[in-house]
Protein backbone atom coordinates (compact mmCIF):
# COMPACT_ATOMS: atom_id res chain seq x y z
CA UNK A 1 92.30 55.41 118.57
CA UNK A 2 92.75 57.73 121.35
CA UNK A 3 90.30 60.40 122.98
CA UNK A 4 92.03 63.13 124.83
CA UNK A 5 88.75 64.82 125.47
CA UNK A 6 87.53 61.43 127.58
CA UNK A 7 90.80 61.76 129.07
CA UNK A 8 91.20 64.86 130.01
CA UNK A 9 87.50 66.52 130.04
CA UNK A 10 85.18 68.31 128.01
CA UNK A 11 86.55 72.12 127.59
CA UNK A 12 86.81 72.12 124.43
CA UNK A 13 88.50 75.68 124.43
CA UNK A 14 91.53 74.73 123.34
CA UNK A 15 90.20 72.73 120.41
CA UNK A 16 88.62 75.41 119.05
CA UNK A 17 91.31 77.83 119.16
CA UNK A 18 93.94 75.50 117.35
CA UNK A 19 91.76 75.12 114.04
CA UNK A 20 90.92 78.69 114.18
CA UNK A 21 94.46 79.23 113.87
CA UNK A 22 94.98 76.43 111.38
CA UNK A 23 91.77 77.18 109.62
CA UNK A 24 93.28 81.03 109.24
CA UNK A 25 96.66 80.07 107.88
CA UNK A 26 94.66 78.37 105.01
CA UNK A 27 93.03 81.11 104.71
CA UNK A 28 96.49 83.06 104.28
CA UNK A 29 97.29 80.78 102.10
CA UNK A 30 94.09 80.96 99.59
CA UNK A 31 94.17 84.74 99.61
CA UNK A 32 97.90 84.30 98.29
CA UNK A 33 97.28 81.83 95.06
CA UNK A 34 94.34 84.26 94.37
CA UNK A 35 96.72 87.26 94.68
CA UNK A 36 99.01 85.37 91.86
CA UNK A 37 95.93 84.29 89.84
CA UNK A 38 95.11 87.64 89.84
CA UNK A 39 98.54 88.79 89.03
CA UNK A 40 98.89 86.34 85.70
CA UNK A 41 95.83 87.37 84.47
CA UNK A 42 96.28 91.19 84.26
CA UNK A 43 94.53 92.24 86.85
CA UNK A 44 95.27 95.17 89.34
CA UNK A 45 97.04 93.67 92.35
CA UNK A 46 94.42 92.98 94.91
CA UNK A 47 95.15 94.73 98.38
CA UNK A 48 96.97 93.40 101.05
CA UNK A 49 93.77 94.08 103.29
CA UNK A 50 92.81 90.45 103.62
CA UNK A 51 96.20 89.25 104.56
CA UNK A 52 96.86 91.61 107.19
CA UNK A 53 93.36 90.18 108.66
CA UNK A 54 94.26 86.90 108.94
CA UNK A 55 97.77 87.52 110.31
CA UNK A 56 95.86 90.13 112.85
CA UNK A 57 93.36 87.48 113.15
CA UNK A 58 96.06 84.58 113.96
CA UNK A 59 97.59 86.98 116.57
CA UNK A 60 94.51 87.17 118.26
CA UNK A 61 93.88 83.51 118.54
CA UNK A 62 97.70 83.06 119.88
CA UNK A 63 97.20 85.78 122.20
CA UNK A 64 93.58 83.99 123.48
CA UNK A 65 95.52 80.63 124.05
CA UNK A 66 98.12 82.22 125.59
CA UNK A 67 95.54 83.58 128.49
CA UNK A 68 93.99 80.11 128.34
CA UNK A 69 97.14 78.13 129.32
CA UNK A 70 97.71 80.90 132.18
CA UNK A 71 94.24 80.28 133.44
CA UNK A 72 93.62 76.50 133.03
CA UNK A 73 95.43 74.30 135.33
CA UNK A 74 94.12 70.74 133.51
CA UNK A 75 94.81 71.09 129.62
CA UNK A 76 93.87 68.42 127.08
CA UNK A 77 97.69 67.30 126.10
CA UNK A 78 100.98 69.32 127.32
CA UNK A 79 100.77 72.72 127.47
CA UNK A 80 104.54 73.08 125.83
CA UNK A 81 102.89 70.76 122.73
CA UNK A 82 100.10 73.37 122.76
CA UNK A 83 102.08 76.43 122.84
CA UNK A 84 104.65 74.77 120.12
CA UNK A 85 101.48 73.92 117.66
CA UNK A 86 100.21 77.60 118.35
CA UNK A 87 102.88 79.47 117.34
CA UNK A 88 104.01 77.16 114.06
CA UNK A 89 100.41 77.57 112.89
CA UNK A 90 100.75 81.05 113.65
CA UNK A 91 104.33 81.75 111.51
CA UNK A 92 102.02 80.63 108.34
CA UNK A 93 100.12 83.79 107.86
CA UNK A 94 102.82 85.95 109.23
CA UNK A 95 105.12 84.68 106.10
CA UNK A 96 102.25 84.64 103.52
CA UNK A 97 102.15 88.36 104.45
CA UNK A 98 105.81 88.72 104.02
CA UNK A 99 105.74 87.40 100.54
CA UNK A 100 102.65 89.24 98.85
CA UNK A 101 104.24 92.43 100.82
CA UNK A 102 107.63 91.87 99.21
CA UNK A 103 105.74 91.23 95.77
CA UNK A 104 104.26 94.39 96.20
CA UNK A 105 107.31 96.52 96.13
CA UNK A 106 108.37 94.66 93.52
CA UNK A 107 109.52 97.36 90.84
CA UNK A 108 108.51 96.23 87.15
CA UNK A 109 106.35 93.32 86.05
CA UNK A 110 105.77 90.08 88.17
CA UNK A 111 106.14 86.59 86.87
CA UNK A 112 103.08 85.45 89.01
CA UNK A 113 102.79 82.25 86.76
CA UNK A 114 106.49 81.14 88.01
CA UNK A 115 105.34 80.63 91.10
CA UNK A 116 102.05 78.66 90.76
CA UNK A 117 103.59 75.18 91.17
CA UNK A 118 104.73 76.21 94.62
CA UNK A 119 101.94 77.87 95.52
CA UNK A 120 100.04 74.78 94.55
CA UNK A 121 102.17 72.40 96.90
CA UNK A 122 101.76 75.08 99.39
CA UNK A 123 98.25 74.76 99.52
CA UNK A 124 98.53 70.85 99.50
CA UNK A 125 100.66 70.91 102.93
CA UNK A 126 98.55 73.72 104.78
CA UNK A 127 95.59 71.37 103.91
CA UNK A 128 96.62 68.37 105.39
CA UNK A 129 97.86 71.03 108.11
CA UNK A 130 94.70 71.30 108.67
CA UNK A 131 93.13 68.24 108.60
CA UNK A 132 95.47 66.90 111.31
CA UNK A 133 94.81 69.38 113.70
CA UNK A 134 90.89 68.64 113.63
CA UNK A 135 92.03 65.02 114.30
CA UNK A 136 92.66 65.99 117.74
CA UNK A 137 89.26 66.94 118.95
CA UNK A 138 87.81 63.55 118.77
CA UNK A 139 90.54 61.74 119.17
CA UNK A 140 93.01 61.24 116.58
CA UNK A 141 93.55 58.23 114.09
CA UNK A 142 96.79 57.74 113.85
CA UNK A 143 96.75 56.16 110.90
CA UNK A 144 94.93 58.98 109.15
CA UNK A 145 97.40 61.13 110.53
CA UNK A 146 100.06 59.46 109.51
CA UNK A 147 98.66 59.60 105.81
CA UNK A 148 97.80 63.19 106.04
CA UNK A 149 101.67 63.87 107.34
CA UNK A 150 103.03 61.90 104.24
CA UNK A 151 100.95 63.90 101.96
CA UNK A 152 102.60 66.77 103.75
CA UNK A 153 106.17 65.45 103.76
CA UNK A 154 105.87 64.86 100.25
CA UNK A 155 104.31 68.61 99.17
CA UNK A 156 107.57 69.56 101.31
CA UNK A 157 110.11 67.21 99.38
CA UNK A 158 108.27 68.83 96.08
CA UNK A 159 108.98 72.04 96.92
CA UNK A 160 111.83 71.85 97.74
CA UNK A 161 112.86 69.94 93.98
CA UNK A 162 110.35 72.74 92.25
CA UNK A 163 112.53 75.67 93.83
CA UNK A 164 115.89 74.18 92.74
CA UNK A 165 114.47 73.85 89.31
CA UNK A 166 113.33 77.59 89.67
CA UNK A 167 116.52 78.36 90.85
CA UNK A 168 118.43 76.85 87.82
CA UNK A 169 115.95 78.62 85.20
CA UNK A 170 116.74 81.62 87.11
CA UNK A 171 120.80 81.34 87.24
CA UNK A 172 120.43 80.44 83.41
CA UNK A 173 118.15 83.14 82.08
CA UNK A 174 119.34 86.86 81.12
CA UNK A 175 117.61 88.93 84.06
CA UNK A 176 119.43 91.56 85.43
CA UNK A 177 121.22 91.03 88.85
CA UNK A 178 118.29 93.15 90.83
CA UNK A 179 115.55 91.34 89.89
CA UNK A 180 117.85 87.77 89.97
CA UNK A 181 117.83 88.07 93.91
CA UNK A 182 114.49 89.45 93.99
CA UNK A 183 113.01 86.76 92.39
CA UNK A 184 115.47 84.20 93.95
CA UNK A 185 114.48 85.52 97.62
CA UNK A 186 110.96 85.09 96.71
CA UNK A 187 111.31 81.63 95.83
CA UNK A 188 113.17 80.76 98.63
CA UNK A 189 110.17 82.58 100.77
CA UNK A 190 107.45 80.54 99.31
CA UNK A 191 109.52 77.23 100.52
CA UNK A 192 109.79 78.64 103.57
CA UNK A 193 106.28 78.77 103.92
CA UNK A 194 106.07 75.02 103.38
CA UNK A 195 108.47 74.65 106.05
CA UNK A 196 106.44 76.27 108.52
CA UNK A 197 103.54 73.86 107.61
CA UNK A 198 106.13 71.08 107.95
CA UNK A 199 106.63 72.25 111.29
CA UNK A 200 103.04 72.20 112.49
CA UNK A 201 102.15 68.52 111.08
CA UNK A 202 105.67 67.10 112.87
CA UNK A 203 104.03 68.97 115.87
CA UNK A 204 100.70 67.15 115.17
CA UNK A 205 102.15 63.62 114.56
CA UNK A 206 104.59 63.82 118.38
CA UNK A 207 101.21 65.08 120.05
CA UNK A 208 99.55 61.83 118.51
CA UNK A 209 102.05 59.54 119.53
CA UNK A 210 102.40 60.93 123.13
CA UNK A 211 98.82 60.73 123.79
CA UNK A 212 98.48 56.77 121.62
């Protein structure tokens, strides 16, 4: 186990403005499964309102460690690494947004139960997302990373399989050509999303191994 605080001092500054930003794409990604809960169950589509604040949010935590790595010549691993992890936790809410805003012009009704599995897996890899980046602080495991990235890889390699089954219901079903690439686009957007939490953990795991 590894301590890059001991290492590299006590300002912790940095810490805390990483899990804000991974503790705020969760949160992007929560208010998303309750938007399709929502959805399936009849309700009124909630309002975008609490999206828009985390992605605004998000900004504002990339924009503070942005100023922080122009202002602090010692930083607690490499500043690229830092700047890398910042932005990939940041492209989380920024596509959650994307979605829900996409579902919302969404002429007709929405199948919000299509999507659950994904959204499901989705919340399984931001989770671990975050998880690993609170390893840092105190020095991270590497061996509980490591398990925390294969739970990742693995929501990943699921949703990828659950949007080519999607995709095949979708090809083979009646709908009408609009809504076909509609719906298709949307799945493909919700994998996406997985992606970007993909991205962060990888990030994570070469930070880890750098600094072993």
């Amino acid at each position: 186990m590894f301590s890059l605080k001991k290492l590299l001092g006590k300002d912790d500054r940095f810490f805390d403005l990483l899990e804000a930003g991974a503790d705020e794409a969760e949160a992007s990604v929560h208010v998303f499964r309750r938007y399709l809960e929502k959805i399936a169950a009849g309700a009124p589509a909630p309002s975008l309102d609490e999206l828009v604040y985390a992605r605004r949010k998000e900004k504002r935590i990339r924009s503070e460690m942005t100023e922080a790595l122009g202002r602090t010549f010692v930083t607690p691993f490499d500043r690229e690494d830092i700047e890398a992890l910042s932005f990939a936790l940041y492209r989380i809410p920024k596509q959650m947004e994307k979605i829900v805003e996409r579902i919302s012009i969404m002429p007709g009704p929405f199948p919000a139960e299509r999507f659950s599995r994904q959204a499901e897996l989705l919340d399984q890899a931001v989770e671990a997302v975050v998880f690993m980046v609170k390893q840092l602080r105190h020095g991270a495991n590497l061996a509980q990373i490591r398990e925390a990235n294969d739970r990742l890889q693995f929501a990943e390699g699921e949703a990828d399989k659950v949007m080519l089954g999607l995709l095949k219901e979708l090809y083979h079903s009646n709908i009408d050509a609009r809504r076909l690439m509609m719906q298709q686009e949307l799945y493909e957007m919700v994998e996406q999303a997985v992606d970007r939490c993909r991205n962060a953990g990888n990030i994570v795991v070469e930070v880890a191994l750098k600094n072993s």
